[in-house]
N, C-alpha and C. Protein backbone atom coordinates (compact mmCIF):
# COMPACT_ATOMS: atom_id res chain seq x y z
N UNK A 1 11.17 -3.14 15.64
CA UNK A 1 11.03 -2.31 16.83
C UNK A 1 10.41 -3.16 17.94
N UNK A 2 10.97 -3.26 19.08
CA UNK A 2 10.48 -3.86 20.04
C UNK A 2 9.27 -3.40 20.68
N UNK A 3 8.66 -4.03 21.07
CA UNK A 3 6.63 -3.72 21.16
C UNK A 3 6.97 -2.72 22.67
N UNK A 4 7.70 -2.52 23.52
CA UNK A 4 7.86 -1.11 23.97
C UNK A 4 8.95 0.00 23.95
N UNK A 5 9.33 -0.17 23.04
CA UNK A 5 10.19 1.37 22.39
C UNK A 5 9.08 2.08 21.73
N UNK A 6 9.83 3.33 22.28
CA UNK A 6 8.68 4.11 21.52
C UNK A 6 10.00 5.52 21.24
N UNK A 7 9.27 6.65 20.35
CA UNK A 7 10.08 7.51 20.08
C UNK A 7 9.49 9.06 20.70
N UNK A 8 10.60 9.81 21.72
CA UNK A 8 9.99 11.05 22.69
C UNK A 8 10.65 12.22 22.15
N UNK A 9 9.98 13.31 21.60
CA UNK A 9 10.56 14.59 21.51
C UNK A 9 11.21 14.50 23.07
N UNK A 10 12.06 15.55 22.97
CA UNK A 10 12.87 16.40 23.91
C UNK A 10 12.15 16.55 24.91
N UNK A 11 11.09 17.43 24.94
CA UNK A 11 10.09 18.29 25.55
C UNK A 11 9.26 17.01 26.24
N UNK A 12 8.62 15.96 25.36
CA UNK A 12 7.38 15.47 25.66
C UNK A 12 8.63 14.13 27.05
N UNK A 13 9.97 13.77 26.65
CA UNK A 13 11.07 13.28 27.77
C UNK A 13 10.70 13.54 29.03
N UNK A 14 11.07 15.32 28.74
CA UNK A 14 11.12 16.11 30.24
C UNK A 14 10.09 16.04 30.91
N UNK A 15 8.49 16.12 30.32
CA UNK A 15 7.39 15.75 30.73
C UNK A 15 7.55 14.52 32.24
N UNK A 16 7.87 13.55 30.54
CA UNK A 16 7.52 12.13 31.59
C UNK A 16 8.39 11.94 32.45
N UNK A 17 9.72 12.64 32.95
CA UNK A 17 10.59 12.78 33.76
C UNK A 17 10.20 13.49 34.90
N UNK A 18 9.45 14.66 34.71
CA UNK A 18 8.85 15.45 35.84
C UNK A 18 7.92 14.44 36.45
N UNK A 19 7.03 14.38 35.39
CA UNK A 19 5.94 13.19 36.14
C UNK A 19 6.45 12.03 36.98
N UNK A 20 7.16 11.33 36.70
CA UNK A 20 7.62 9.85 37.29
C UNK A 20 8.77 10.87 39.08
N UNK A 21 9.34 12.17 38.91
CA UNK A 21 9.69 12.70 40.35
C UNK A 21 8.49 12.91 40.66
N UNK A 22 7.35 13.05 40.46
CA UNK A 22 6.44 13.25 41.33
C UNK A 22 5.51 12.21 42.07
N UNK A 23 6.11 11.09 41.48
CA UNK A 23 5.31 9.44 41.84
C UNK A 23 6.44 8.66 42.13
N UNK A 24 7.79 9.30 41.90
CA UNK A 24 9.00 8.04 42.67
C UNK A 24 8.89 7.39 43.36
N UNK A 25 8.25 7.20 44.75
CA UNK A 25 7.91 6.38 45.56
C UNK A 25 6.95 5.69 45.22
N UNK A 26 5.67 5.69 44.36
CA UNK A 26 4.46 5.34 44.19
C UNK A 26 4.94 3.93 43.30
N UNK A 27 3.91 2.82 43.54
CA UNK A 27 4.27 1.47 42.76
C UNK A 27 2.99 1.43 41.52
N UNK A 28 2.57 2.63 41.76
CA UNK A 28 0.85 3.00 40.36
C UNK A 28 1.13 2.09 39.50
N UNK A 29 0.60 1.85 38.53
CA UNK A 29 0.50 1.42 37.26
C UNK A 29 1.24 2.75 36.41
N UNK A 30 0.45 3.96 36.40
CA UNK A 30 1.19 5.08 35.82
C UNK A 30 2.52 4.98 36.74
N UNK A 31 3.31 5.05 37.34
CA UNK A 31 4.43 4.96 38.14
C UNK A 31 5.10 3.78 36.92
N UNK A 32 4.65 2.52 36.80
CA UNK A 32 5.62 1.38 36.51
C UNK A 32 5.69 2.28 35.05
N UNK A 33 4.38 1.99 34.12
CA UNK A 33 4.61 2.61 33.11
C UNK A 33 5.25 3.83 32.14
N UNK A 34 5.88 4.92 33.72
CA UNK A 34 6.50 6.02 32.99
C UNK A 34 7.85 5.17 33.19
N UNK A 35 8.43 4.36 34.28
CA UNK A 35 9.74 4.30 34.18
C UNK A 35 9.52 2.91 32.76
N UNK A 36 8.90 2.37 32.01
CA UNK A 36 9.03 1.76 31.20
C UNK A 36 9.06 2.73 29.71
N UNK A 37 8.52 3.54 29.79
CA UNK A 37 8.34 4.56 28.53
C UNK A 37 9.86 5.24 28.40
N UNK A 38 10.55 5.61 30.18
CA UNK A 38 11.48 6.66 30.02
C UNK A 38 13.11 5.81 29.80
N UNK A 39 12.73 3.98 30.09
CA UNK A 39 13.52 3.13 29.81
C UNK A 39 14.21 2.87 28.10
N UNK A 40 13.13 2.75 27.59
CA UNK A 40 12.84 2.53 25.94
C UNK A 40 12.66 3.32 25.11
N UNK A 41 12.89 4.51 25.63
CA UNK A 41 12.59 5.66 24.77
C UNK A 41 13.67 6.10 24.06
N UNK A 42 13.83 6.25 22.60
CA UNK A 42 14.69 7.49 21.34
C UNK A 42 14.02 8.51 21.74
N UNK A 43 15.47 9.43 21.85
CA UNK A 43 15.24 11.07 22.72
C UNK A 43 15.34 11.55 20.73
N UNK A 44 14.24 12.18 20.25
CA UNK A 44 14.57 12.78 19.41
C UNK A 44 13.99 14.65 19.59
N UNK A 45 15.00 15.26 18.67
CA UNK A 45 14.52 16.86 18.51
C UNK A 45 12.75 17.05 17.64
N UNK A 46 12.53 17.79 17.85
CA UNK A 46 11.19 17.83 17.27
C UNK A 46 10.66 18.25 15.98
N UNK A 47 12.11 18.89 15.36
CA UNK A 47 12.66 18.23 13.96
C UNK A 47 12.44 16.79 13.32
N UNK A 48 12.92 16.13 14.36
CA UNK A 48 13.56 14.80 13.33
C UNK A 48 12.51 13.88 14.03
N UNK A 49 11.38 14.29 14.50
CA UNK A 49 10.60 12.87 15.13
C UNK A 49 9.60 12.48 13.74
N UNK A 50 9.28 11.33 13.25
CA UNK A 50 8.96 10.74 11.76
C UNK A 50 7.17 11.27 12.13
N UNK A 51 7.08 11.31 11.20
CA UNK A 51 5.43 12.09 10.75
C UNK A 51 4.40 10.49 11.43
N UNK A 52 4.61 9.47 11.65
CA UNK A 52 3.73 8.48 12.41
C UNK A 52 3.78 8.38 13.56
N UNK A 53 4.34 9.44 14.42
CA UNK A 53 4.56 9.04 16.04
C UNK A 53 3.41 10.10 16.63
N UNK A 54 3.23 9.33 17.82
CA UNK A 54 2.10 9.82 19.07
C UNK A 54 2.92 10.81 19.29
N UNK A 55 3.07 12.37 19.58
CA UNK A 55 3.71 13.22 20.05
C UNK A 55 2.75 13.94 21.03
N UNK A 56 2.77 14.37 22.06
CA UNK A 56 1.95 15.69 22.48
C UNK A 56 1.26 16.68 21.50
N UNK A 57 0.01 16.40 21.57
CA UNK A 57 -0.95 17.14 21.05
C UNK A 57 -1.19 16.47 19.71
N UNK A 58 -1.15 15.16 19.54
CA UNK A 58 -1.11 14.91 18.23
C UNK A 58 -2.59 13.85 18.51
N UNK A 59 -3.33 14.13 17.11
CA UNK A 59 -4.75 13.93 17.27
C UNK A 59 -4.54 12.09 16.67
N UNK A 60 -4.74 11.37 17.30
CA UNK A 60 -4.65 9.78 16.87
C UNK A 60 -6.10 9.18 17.17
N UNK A 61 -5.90 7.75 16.32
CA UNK A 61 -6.69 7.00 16.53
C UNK A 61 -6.27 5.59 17.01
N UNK A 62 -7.13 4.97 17.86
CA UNK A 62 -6.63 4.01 18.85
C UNK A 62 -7.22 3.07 18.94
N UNK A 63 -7.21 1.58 19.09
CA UNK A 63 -7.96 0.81 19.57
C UNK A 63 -7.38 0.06 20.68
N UNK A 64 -8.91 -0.02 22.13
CA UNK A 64 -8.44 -1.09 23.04
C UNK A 64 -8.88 -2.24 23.51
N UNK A 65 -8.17 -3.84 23.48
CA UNK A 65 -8.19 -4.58 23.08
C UNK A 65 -8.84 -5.33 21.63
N UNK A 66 -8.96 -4.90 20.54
CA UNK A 66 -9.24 -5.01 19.59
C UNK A 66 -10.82 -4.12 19.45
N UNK A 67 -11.10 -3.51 20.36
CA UNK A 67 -12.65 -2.88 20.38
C UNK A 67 -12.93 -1.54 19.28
N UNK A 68 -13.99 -1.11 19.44
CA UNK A 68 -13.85 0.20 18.54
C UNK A 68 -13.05 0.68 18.40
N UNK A 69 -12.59 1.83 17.26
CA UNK A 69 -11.19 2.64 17.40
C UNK A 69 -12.10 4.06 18.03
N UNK A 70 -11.23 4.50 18.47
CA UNK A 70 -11.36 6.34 19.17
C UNK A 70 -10.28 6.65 18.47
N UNK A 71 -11.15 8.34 18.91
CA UNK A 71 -9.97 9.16 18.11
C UNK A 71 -10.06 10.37 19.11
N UNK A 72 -8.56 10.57 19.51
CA UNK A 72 -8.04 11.62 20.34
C UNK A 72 -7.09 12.21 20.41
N UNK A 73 -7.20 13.78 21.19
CA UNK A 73 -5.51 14.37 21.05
C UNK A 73 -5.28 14.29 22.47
N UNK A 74 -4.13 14.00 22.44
CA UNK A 74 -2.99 13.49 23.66
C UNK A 74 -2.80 14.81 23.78
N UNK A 75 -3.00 14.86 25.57
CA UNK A 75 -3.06 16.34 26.35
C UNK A 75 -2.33 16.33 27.32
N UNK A 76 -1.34 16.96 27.96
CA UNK A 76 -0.87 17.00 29.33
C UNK A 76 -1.58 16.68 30.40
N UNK A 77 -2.44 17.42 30.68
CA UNK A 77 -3.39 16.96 32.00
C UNK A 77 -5.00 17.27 31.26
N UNK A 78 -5.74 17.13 32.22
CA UNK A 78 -7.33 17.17 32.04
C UNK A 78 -7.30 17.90 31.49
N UNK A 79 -8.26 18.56 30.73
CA UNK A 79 -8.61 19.74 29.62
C UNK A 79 -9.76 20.03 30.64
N UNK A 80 -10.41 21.26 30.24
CA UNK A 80 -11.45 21.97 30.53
C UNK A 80 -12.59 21.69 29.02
N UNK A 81 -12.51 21.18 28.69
CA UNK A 81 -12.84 21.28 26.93
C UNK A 81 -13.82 20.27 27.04
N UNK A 82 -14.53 20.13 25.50
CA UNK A 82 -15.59 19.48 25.11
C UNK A 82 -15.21 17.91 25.67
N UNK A 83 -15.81 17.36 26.37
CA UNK A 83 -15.74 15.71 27.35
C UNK A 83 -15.39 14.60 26.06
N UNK A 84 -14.01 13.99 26.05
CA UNK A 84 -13.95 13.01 25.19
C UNK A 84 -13.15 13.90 23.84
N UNK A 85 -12.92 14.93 23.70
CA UNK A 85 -11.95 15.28 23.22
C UNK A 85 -10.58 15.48 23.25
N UNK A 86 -9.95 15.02 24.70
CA UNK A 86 -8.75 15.01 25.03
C UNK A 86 -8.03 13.31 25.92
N UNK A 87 -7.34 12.82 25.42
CA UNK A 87 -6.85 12.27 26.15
C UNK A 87 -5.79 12.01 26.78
N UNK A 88 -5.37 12.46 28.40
CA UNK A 88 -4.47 13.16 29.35
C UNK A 88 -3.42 11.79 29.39
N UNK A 89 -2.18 12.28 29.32
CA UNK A 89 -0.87 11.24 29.25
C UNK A 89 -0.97 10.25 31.25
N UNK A 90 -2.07 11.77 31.68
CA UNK A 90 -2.14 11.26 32.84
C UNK A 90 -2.64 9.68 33.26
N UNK A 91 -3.33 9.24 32.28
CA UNK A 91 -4.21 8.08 32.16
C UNK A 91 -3.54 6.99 31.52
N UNK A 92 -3.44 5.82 31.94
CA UNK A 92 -2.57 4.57 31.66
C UNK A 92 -2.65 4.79 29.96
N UNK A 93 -4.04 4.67 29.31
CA UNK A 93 -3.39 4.77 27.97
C UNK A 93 -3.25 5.66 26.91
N UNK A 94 -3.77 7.03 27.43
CA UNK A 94 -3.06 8.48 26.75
C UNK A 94 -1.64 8.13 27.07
N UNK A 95 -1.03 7.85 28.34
CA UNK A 95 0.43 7.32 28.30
C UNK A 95 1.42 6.59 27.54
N UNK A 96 0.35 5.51 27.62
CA UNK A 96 0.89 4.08 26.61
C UNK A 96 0.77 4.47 25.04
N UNK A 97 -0.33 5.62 24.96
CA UNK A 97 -0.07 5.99 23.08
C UNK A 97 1.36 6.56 23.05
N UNK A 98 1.98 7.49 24.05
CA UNK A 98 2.47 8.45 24.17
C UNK A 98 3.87 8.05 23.08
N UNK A 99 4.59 8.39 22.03
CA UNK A 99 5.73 8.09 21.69
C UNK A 99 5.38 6.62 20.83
N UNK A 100 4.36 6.33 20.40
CA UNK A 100 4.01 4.79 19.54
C UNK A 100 4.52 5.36 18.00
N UNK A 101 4.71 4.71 17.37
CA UNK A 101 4.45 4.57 16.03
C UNK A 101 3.41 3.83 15.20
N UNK A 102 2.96 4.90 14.17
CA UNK A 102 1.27 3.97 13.72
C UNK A 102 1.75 2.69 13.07
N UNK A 103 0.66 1.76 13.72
CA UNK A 103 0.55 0.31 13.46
C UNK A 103 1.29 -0.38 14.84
N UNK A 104 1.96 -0.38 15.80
CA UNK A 104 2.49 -0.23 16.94
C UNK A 104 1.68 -1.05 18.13
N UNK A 105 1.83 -1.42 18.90
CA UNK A 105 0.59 -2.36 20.22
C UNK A 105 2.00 -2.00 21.13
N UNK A 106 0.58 -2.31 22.15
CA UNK A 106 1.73 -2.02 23.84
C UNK A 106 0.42 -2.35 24.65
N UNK A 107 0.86 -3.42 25.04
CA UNK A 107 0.55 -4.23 26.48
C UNK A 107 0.69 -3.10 27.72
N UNK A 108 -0.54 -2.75 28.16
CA UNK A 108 -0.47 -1.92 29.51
C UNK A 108 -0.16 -2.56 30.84
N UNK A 109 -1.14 -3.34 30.99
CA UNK A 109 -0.66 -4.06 32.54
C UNK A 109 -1.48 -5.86 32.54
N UNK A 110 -1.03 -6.38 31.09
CA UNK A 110 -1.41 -7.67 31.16
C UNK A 110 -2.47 -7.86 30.63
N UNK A 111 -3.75 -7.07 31.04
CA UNK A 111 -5.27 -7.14 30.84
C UNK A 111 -5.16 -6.10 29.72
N UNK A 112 -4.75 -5.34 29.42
CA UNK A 112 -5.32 -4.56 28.19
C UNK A 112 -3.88 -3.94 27.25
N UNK A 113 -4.39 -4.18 25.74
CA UNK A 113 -3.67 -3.76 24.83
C UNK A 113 -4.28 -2.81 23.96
N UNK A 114 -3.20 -1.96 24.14
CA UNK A 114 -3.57 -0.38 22.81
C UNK A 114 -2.87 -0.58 21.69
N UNK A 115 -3.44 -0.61 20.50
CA UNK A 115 -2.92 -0.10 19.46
C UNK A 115 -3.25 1.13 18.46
N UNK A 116 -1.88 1.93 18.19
CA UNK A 116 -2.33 3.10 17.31
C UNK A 116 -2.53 2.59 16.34
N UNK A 117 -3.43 3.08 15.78
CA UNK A 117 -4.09 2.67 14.20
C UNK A 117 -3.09 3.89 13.23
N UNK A 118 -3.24 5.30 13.82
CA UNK A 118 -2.94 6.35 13.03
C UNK A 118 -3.09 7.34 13.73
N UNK A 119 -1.98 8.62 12.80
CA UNK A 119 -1.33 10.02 13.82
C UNK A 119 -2.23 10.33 13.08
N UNK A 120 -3.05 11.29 13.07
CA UNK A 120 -3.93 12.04 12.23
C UNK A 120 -3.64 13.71 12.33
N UNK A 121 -3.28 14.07 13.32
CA UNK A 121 -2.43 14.88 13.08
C UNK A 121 -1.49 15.26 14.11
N UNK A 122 0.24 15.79 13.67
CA UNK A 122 1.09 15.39 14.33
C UNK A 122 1.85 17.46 14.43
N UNK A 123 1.96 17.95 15.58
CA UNK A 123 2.28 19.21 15.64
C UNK A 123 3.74 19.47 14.99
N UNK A 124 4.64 18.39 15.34
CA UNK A 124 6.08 18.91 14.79
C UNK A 124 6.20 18.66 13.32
N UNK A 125 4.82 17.54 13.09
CA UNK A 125 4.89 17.17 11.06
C UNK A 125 4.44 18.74 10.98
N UNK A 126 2.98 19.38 11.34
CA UNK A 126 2.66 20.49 10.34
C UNK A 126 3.25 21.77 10.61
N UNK A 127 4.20 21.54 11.34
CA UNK A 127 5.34 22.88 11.56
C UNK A 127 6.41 22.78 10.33
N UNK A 128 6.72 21.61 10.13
CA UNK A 128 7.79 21.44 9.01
C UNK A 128 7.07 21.59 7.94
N UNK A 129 5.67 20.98 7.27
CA UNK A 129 4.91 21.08 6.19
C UNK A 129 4.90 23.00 5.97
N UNK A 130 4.72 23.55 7.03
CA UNK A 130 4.31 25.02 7.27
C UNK A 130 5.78 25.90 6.72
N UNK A 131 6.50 25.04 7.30
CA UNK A 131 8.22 26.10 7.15
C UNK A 131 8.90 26.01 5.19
N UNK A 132 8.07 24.33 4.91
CA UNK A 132 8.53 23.95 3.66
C UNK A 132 7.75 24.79 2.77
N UNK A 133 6.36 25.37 2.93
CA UNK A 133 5.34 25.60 1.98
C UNK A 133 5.93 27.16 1.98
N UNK A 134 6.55 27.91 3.54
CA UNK A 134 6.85 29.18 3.42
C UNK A 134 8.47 29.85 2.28
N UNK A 135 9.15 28.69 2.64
CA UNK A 135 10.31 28.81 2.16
C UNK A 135 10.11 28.58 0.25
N UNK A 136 9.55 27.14 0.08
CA UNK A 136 9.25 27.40 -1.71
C UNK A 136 8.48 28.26 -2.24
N UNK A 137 7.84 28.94 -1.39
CA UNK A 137 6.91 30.48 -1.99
C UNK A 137 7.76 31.60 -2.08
N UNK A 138 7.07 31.89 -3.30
CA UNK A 138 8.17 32.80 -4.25
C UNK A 138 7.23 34.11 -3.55
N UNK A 139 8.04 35.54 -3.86
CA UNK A 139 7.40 36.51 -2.84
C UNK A 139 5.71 36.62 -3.80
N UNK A 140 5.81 36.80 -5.01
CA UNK A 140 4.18 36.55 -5.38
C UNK A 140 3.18 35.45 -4.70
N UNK A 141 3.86 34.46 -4.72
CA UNK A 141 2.81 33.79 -4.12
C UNK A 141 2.62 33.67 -2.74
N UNK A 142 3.11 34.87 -2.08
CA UNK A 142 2.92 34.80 -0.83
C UNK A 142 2.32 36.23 -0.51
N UNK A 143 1.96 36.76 -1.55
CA UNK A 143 1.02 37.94 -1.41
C UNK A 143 -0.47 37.53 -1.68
N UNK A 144 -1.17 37.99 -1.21
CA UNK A 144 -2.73 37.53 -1.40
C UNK A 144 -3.15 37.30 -3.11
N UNK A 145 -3.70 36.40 -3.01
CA UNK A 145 -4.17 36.73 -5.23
C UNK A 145 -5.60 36.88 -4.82
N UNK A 146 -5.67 37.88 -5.11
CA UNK A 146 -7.16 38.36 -5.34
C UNK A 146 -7.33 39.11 -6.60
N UNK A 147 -8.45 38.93 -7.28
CA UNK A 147 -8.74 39.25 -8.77
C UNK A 147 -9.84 39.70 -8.93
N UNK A 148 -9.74 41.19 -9.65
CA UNK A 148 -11.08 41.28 -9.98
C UNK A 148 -11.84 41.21 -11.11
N UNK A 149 -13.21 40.62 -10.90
CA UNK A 149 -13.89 40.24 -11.79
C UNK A 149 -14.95 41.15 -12.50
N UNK A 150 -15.04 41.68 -13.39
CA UNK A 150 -15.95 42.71 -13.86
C UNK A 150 -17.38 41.80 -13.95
N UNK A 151 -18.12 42.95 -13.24
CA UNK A 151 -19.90 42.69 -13.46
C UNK A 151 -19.99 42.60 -14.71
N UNK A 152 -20.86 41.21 -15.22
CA UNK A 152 -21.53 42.04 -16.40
C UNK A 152 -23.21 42.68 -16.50
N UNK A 153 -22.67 43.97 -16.99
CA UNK A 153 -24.45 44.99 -16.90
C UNK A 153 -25.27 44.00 -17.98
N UNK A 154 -26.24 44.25 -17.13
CA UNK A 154 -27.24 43.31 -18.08
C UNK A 154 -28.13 44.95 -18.74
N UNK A 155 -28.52 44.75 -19.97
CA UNK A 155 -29.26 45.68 -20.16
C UNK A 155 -30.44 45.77 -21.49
């Protein structure tokens, strides 16, 4: 895999497509970097994207330039939420995770390199884990098991 291909649900595409009409003229760093993401990108359904990719909303861990790793979920824009729990695609490297595969590096703008370490958790993996666990459950085991246990009287 070439060190900037990366792989884009459908949805998380249209994103970075809206975004980059709204900076067309702009020469940003976010500007160069969406038309490099929307260059190199596998358009996949959100079915078939592999359980190691950066997707929207998917909680990863990261390191930049070889420094500590962080760990964050990739957000559309700013959150309102606990500080350092979200990181916005808006930002050169919530971007640059955006569509990686774990173990993966991507050169941002010369001076700094991200690499995903790991998806830790990925929304379109635990939708399929969720649909697989509903479908092999037999109708018993998809009724509550609750059991009761007799006291014993002490006397």
């Amino acid at each position: 895999m070439r060190d900037d291909a990366c792989i884009l649900t459908t949805k998380d595409f249209t994103i970075l497509e809206v975004m980059l009409e709204r900076c067309m003229e702009s020469e940003s760093p976010i500007a160069w970097l969406l038309r490099r993401k929307i260059a190199s990108a596998t358009i996949m359904f959100h079915d078939d994207v592999p359980a190691g990719v950066a997707t929207l909303s998917s909680r990863v861990t990261y390191r930049v330039n070889g420094g500590e790793p962080d760990s964050r979920i990739l957000s559309h824009d700013r959150m309102n939420s606990p500080t350092g729990l979200f990181l916005p695609i808006t930002t050169p490297v919530g971007l640059g995770l955006l569509g990686l595969t774990e173990g993966q590096s991507l050169i941002l703008d010369g001076e700094r390199r991200i690499h995903l370490e790991a998806v830790l958790y990925q929304p379109e993996q635990a939708r399929r884990e969720r649909e697989l666990l509903a479908r092999a459950a037999t109708p018993a085991m998809r009724r509550a098991a609750l059991r009761v246990v007799p006291c014993e009287e002490k006397g």
